[in-house]
Protein backbone atom coordinates (compact mmCIF):
# COMPACT_ATOMS: atom_id res chain seq x y z
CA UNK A 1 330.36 209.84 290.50
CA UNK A 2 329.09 211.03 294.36
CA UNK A 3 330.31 210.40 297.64
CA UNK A 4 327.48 209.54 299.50
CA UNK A 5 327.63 211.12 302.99
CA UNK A 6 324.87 210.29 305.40
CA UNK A 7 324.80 211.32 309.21
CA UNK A 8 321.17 209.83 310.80
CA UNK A 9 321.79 211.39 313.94
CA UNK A 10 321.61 214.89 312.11
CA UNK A 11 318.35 216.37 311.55
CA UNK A 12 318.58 218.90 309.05
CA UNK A 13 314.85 219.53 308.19
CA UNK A 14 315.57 219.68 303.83
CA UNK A 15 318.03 222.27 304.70
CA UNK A 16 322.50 222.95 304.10
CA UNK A 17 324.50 225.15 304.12
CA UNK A 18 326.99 225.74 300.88
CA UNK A 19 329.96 228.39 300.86
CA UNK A 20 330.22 231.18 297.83
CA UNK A 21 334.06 231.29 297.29
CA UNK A 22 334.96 230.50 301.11
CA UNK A 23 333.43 234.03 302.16
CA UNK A 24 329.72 233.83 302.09
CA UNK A 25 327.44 231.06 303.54
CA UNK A 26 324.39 230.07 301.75
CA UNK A 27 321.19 228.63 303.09
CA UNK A 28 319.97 225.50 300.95
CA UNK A 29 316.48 223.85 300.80
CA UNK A 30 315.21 221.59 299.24
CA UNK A 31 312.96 222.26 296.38
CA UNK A 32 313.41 225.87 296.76
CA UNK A 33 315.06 227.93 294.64
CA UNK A 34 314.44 231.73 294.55
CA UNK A 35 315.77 233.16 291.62
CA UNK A 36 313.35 231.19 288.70
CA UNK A 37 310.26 228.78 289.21
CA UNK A 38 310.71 225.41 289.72
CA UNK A 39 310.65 223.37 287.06
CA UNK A 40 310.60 220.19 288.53
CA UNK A 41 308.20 217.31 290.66
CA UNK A 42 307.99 217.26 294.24
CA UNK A 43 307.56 213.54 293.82
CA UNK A 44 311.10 212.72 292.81
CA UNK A 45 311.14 213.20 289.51
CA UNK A 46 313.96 215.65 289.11
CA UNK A 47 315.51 215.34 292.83
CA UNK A 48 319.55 215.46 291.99
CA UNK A 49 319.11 218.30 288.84
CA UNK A 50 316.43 220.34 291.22
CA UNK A 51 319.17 220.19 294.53
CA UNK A 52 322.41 220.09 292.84
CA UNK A 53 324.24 223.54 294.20
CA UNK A 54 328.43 224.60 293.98
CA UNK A 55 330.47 223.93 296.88
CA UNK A 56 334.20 225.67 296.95
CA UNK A 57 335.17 225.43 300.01
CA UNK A 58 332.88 223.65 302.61
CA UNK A 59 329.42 222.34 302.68
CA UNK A 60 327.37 221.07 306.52
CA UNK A 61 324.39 220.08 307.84
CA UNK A 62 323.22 221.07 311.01
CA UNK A 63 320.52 220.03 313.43
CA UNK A 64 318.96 222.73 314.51
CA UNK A 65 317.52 221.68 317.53
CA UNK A 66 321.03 219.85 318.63
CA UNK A 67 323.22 221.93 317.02
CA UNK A 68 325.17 218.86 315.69
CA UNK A 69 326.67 219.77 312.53
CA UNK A 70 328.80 217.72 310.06
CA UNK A 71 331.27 219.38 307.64
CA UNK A 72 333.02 217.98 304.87
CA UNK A 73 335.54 220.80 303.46
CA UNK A 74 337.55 220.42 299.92
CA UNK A 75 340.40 221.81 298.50
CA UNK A 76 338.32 222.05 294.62
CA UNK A 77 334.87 222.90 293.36
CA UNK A 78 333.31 220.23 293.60
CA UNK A 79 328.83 219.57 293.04
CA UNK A 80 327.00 219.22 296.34
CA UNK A 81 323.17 217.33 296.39
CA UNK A 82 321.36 217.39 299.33
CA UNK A 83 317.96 215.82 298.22
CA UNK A 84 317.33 213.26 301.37
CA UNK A 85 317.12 213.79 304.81
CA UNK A 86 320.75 213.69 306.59
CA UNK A 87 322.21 212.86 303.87
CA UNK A 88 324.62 214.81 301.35
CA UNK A 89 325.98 213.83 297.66
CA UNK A 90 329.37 214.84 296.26
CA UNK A 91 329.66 215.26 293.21
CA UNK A 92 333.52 214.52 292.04
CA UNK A 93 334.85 213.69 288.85
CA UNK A 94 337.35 211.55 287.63
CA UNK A 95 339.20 210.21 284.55
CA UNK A 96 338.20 207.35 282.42
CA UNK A 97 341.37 205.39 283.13
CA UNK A 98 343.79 204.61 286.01
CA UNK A 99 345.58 208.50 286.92
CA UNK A 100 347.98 206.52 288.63
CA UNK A 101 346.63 207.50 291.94
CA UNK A 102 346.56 204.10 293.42
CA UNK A 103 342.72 203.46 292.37
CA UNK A 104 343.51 200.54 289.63
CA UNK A 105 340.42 201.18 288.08
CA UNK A 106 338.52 203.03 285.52
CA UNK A 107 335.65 205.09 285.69
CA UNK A 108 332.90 205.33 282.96
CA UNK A 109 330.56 208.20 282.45
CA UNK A 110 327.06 206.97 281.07
């Protein structure tokens, strides 16, 4: 399941920032991924697999020519997708029945 985030009034050009363990921020963009060749369409075929990245602490976009940001910080690891423009996916997981956390209903993993 994702949380879908979206801020129009932020700008962010393809681009996030992710944390590495709360201590190091990361640059994010989409479709570009340094360390092996892509191995997926620029059309869409492969958006969420292709932009999926590990967020443990915080995650923001920012407008660069504004310098608006939005931040959404987390107290877990959690899976952060950034594939559209001012717009950010979390990626959370929960059980397949009620935890008892005042949800009353199940989620189902396809």
């Amino acid at each position: 399941m994702y949380l879908e985030i979206n801020a129009p009034h932020i700008k962010n050009n393809k681009k996030f920032y992710t944390d590495s363990n709360g201590w190091l921020v990361l640059k994010r963009e989409l479709f570009k991924h340094e360390d092996y060749e892509a191995h997926f369409s620029t059309e869409g075929y492969d958006d969420v697999d292709g932009n999926s990245y590990p967020m443990t602490a915080f995650v923001y976009l920012e407008d660069e020519l504004t310098q608006n940001k939005l931040s959404v910080n987390t107290d877990r690891p959690q899976g952060v997708i950034a594939f559209k423009e001012s717009t950010i996916w979390i990626n959370y997981d929960r059980l397949s029945s009620d935890d008892g956390k005042w949800v009353y209903e199940n989620t189902f993993k396809s």
